[in-house]
Protein backbone atom coordinates (compact mmCIF):
# COMPACT_ATOMS: atom_id res chain seq x y z
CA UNK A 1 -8.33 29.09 -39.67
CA UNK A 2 -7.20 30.94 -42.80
CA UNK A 3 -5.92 29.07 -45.73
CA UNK A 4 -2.30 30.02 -45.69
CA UNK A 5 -1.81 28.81 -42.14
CA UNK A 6 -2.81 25.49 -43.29
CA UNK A 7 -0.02 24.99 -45.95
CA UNK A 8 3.22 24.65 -45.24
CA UNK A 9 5.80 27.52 -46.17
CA UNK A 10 8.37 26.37 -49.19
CA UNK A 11 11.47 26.98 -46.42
CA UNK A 12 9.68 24.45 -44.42
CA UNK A 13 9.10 21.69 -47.52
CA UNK A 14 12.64 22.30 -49.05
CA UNK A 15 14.34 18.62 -49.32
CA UNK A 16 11.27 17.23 -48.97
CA UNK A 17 9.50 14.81 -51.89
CA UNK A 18 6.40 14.86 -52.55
CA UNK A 19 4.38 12.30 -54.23
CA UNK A 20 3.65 12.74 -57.92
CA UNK A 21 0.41 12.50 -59.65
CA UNK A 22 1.52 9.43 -60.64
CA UNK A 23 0.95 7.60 -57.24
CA UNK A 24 4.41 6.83 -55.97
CA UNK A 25 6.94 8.28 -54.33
CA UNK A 26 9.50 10.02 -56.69
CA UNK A 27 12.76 7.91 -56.99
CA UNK A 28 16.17 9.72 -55.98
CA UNK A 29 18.94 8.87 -57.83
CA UNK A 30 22.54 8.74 -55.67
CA UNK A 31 25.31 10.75 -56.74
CA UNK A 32 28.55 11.35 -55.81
CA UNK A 33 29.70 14.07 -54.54
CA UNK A 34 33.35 15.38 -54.73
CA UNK A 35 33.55 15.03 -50.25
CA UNK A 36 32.36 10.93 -50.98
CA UNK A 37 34.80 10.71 -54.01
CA UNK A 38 37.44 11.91 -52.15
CA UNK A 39 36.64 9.70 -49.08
CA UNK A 40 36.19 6.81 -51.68
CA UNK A 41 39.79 7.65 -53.11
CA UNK A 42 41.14 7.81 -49.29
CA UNK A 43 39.56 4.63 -48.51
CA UNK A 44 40.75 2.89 -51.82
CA UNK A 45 44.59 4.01 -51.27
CA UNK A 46 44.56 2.75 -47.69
CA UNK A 47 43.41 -0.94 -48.65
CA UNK A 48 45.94 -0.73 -51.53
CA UNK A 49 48.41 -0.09 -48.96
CA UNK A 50 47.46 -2.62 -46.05
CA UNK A 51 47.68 -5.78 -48.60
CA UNK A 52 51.39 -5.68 -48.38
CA UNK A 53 51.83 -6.24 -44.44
CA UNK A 54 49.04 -8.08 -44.30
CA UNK A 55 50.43 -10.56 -46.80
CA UNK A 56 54.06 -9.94 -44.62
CA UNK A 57 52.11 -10.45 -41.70
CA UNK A 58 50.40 -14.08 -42.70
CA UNK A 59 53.53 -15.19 -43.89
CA UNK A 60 55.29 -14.52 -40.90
CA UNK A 61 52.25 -16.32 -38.77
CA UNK A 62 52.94 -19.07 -40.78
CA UNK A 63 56.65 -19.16 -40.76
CA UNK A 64 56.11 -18.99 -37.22
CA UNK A 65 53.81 -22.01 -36.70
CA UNK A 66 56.65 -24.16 -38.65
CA UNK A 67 59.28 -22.94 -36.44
CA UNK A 68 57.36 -23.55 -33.01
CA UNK A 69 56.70 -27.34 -34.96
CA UNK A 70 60.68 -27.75 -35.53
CA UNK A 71 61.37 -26.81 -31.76
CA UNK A 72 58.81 -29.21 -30.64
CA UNK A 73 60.29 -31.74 -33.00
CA UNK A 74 64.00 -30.91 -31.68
CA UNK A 75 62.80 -31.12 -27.85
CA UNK A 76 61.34 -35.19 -28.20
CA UNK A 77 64.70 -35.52 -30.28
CA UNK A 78 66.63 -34.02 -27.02
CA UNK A 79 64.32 -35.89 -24.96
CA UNK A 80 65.28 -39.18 -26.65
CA UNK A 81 69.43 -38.25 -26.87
CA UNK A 82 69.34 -37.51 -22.72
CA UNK A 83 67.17 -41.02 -22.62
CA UNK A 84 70.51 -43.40 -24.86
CA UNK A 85 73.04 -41.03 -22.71
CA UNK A 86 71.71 -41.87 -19.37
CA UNK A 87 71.03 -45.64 -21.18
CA UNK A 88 74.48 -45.53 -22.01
CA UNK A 89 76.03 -44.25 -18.84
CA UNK A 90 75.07 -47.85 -16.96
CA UNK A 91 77.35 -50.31 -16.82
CA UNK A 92 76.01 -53.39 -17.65
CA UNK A 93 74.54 -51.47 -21.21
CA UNK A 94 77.94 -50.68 -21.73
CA UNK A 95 79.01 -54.72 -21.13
CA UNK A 96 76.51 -55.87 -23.26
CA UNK A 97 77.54 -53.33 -26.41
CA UNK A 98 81.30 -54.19 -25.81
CA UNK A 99 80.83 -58.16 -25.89
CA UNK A 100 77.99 -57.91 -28.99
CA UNK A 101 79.77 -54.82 -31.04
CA UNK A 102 83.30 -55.22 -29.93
CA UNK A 103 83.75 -59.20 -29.32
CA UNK A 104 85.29 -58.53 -25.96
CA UNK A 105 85.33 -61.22 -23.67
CA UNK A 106 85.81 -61.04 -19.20
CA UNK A 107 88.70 -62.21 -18.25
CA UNK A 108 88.52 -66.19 -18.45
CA UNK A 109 85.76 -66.92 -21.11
CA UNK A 110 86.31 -67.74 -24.45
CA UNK A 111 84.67 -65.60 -27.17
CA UNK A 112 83.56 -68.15 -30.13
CA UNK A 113 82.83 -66.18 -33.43
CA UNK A 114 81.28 -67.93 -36.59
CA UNK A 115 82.21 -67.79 -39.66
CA UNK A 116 80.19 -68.99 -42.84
CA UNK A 117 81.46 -71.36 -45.09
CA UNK A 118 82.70 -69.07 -47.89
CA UNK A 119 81.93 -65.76 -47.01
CA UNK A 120 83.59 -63.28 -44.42
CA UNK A 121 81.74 -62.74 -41.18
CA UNK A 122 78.58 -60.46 -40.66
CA UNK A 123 79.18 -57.70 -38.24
CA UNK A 124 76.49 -57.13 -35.82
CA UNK A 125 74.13 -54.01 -36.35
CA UNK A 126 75.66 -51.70 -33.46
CA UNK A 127 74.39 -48.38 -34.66
């Protein structure tokens, strides 16, 4: 084998490194070229411009989560009105609110009401 077959042509070790004398390998510094500043510029616009409907976008998840609470809220307080009207609806309920809050008597008792020595009479709590 001749010598020159041996080594390797310079086309062949172009981009290569080789080690120094020195007994490492020789450090490569990074640059930046103009194609990865201009991707770096691209990239840097876009996130500039996805903060604002991301914010919009978490504020509206939120603003939804408090509405979905309110509705929630406003169904027990439906819940609870459709349990007083149907409460309400039944007779004797309605007797017992129109003798307490009223002072109505049936025909042929006597209603007796109280009255304390130098004050007007308490009303009942009908609300």
């Amino acid at each position: 084998m001749s010598a020159r077959a041996a080594a390797p042509s310079p086309a062949a070790t172009r981009g290569r490194t080789t080690p120094r004398a020195g007994g490492g390998a020789a450090k490569r510094r990074a640059r930046l070229t103009p194609r990865a500043a201009v991707l770096l510029f691209t990239l840097l616009v876009l996130g500039l411009f996805a903060i604002s409907p991301i914010r919009s976008y978490l504020s509206q998840r939120a603003q939804l989560a408090a509405l979905e609470q309110q509705a929630e809220d406003l169904d027990q307080q439906v819940r609870g009105l459709r349990s007083q009207i149907a409460d309400l609806n039944d007779p004797r309920t309605l007797g017992r609110l129109a003798r307490e809050c009223l002072g109505m008597v049936r025909p042929g008792q006597i209603a007796f009401v109280t009255i304390p020595k130098h004050a007007a009479p308490i009303p009942p709590d009908c609300g």
